[in-house]
PDB file of N, CA and C in Angstrom:
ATOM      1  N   UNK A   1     105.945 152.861  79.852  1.00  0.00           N
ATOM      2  CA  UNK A   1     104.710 152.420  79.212  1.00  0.00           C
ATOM      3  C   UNK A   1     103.634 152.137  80.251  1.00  0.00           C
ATOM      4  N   UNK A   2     104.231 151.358  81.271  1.00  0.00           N
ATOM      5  CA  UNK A   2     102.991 151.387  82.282  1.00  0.00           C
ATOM      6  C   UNK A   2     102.960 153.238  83.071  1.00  0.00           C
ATOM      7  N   UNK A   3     103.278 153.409  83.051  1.00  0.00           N
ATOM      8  CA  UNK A   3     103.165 154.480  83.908  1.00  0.00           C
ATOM      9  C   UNK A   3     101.855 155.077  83.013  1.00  0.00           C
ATOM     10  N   UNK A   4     102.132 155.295  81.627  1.00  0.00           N
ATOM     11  CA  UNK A   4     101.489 155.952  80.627  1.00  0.00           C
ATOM     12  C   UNK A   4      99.871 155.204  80.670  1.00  0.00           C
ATOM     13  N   UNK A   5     100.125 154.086  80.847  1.00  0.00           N
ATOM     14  CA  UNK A   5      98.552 153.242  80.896  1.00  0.00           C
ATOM     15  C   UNK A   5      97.362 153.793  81.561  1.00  0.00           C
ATOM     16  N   UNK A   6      98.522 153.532  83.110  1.00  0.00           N
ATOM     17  CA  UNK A   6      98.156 153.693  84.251  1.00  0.00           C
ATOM     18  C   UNK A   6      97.295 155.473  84.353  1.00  0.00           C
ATOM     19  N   UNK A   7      97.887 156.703  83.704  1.00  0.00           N
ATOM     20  CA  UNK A   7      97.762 157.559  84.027  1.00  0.00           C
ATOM     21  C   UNK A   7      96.330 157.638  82.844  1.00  0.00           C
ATOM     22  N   UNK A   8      96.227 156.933  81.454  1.00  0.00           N
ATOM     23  CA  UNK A   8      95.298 156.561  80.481  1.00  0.00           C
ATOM     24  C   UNK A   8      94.032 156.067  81.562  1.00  0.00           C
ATOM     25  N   UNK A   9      93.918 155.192  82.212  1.00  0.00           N
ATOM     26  CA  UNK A   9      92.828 154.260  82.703  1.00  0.00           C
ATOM     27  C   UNK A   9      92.518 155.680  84.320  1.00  0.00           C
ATOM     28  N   UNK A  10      93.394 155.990  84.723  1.00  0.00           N
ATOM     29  CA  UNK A  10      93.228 157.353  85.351  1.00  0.00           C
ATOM     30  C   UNK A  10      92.401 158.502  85.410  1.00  0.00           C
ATOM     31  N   UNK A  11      92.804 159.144  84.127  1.00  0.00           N
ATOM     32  CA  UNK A  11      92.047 160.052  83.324  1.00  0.00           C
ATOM     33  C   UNK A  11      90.524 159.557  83.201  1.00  0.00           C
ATOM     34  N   UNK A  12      90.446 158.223  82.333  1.00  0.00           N
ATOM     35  CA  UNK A  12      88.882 157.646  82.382  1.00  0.00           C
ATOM     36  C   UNK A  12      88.256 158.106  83.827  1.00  0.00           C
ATOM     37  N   UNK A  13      88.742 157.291  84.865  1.00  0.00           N
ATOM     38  CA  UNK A  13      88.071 156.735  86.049  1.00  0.00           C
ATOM     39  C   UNK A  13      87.363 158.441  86.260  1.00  0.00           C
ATOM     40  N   UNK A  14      88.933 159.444  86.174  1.00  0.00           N
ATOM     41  CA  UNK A  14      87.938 160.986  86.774  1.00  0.00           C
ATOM     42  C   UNK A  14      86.975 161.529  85.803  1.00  0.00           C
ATOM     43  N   UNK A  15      87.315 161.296  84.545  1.00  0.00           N
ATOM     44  CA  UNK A  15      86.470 162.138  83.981  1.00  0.00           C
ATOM     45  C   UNK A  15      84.990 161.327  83.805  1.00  0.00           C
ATOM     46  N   UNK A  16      85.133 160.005  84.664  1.00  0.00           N
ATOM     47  CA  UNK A  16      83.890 159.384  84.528  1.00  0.00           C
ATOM     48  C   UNK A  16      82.802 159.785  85.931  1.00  0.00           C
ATOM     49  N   UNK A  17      83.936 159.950  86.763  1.00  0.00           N
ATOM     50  CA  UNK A  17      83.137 160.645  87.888  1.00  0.00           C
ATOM     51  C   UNK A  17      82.685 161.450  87.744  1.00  0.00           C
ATOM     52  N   UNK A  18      83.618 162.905  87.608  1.00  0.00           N
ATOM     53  CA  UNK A  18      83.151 163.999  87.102  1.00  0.00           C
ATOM     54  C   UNK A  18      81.328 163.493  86.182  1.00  0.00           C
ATOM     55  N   UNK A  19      81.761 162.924  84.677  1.00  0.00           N
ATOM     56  CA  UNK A  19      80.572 163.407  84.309  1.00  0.00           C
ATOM     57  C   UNK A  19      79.319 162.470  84.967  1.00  0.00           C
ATOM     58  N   UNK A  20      79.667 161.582  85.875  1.00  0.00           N
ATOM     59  CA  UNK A  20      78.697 161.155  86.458  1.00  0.00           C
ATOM     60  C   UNK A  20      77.875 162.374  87.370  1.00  0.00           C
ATOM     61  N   UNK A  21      78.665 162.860  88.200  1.00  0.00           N
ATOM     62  CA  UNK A  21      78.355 164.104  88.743  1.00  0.00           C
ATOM     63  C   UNK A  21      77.448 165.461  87.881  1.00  0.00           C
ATOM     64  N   UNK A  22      78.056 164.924  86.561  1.00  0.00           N
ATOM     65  CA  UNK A  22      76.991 166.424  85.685  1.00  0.00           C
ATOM     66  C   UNK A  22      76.450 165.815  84.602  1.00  0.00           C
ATOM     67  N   UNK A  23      75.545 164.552  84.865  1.00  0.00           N
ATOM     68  CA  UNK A  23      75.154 163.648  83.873  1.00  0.00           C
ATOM     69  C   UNK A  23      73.977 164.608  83.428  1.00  0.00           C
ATOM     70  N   UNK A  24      73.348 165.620  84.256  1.00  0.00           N
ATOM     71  CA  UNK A  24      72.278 166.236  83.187  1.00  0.00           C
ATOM     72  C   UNK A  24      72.534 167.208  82.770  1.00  0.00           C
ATOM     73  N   UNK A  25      73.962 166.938  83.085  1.00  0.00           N
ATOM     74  CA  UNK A  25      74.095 168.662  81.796  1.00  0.00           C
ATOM     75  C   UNK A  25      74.691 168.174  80.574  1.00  0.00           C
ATOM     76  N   UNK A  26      75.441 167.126  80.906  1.00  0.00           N
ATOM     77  CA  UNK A  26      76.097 166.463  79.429  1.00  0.00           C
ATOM     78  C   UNK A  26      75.640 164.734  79.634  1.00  0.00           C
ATOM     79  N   UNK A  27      74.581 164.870  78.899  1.00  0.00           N
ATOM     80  CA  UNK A  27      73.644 163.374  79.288  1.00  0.00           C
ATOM     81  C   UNK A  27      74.652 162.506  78.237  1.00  0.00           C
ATOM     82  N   UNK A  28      75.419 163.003  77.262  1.00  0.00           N
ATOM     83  CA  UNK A  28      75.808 162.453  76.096  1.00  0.00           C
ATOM     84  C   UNK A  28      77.480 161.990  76.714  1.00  0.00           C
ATOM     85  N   UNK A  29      77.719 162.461  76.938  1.00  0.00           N
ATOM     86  CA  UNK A  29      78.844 161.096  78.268  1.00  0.00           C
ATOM     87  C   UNK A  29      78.796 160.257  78.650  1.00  0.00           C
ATOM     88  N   UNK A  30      79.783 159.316  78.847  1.00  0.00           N
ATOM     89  CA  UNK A  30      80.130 157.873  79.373  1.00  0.00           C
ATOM     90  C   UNK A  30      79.886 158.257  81.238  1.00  0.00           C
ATOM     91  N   UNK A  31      78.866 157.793  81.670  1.00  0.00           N
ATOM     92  CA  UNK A  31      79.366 157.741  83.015  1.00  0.00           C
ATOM     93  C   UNK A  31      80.243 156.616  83.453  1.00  0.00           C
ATOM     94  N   UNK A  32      80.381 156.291  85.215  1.00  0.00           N
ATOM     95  CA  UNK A  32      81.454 156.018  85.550  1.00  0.00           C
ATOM     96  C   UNK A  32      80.986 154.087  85.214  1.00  0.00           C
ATOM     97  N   UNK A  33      80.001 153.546  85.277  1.00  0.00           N
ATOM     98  CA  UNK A  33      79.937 152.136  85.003  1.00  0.00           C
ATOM     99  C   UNK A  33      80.090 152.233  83.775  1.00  0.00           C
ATOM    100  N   UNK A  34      79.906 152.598  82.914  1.00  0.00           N
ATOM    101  CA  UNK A  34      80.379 152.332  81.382  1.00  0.00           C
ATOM    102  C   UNK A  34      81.425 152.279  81.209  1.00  0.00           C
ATOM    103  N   UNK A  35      82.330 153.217  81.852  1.00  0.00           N
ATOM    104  CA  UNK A  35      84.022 153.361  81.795  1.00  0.00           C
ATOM    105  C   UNK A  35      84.341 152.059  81.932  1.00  0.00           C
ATOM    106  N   UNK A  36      84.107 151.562  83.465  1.00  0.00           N
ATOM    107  CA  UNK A  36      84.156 150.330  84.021  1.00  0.00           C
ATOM    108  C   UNK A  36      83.949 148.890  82.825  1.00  0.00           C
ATOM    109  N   UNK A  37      82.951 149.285  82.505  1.00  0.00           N
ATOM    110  CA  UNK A  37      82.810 147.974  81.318  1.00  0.00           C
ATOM    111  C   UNK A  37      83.128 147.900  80.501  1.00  0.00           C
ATOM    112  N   UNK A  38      84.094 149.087  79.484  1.00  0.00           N
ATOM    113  CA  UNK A  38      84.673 149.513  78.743  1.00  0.00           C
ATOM    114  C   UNK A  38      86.035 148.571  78.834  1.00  0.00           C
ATOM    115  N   UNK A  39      86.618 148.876  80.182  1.00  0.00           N
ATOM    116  CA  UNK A  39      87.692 148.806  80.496  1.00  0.00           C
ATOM    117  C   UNK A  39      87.779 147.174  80.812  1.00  0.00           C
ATOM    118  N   UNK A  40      86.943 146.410  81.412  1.00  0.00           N
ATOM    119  CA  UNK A  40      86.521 144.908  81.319  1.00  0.00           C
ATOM    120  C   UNK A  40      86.934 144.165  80.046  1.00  0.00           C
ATOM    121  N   UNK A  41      86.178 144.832  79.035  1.00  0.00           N
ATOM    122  CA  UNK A  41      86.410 144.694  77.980  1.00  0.00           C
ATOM    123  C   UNK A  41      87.977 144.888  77.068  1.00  0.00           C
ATOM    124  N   UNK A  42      88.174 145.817  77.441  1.00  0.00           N
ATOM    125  CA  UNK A  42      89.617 145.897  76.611  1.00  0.00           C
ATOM    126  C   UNK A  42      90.975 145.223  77.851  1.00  0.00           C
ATOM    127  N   UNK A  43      89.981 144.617  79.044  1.00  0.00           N
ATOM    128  CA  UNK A  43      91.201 143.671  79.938  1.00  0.00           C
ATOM    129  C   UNK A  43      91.739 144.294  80.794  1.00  0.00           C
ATOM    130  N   UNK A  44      90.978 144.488  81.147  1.00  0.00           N
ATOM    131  CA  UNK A  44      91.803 145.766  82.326  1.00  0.00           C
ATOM    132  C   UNK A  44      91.531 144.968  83.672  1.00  0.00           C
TER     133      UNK A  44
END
């Protein structure tokens, strides 16, 4: 179960980079501080 979390909160962190990196091509994405506060939020 942690492993599974771990690889969950993972996935976020890259695909938040990533679309930080191509925020004007897909403006409609979470970049990477939103992830972040997202994740604040649900206790991370």
């Amino acid at each position: 179960m942690k492993k599974l979390i771990f690889t969950f909160i993972a996935s976020l962190l890259f695909l938040g980079h990533a679309t930080a990196q191509e925020n004007r091509l897909f403006p409609t994405q979470p970049n990477t501080s939103e992830i972040y506060h997202n994740l604040e939020k649900l206790g991370f």
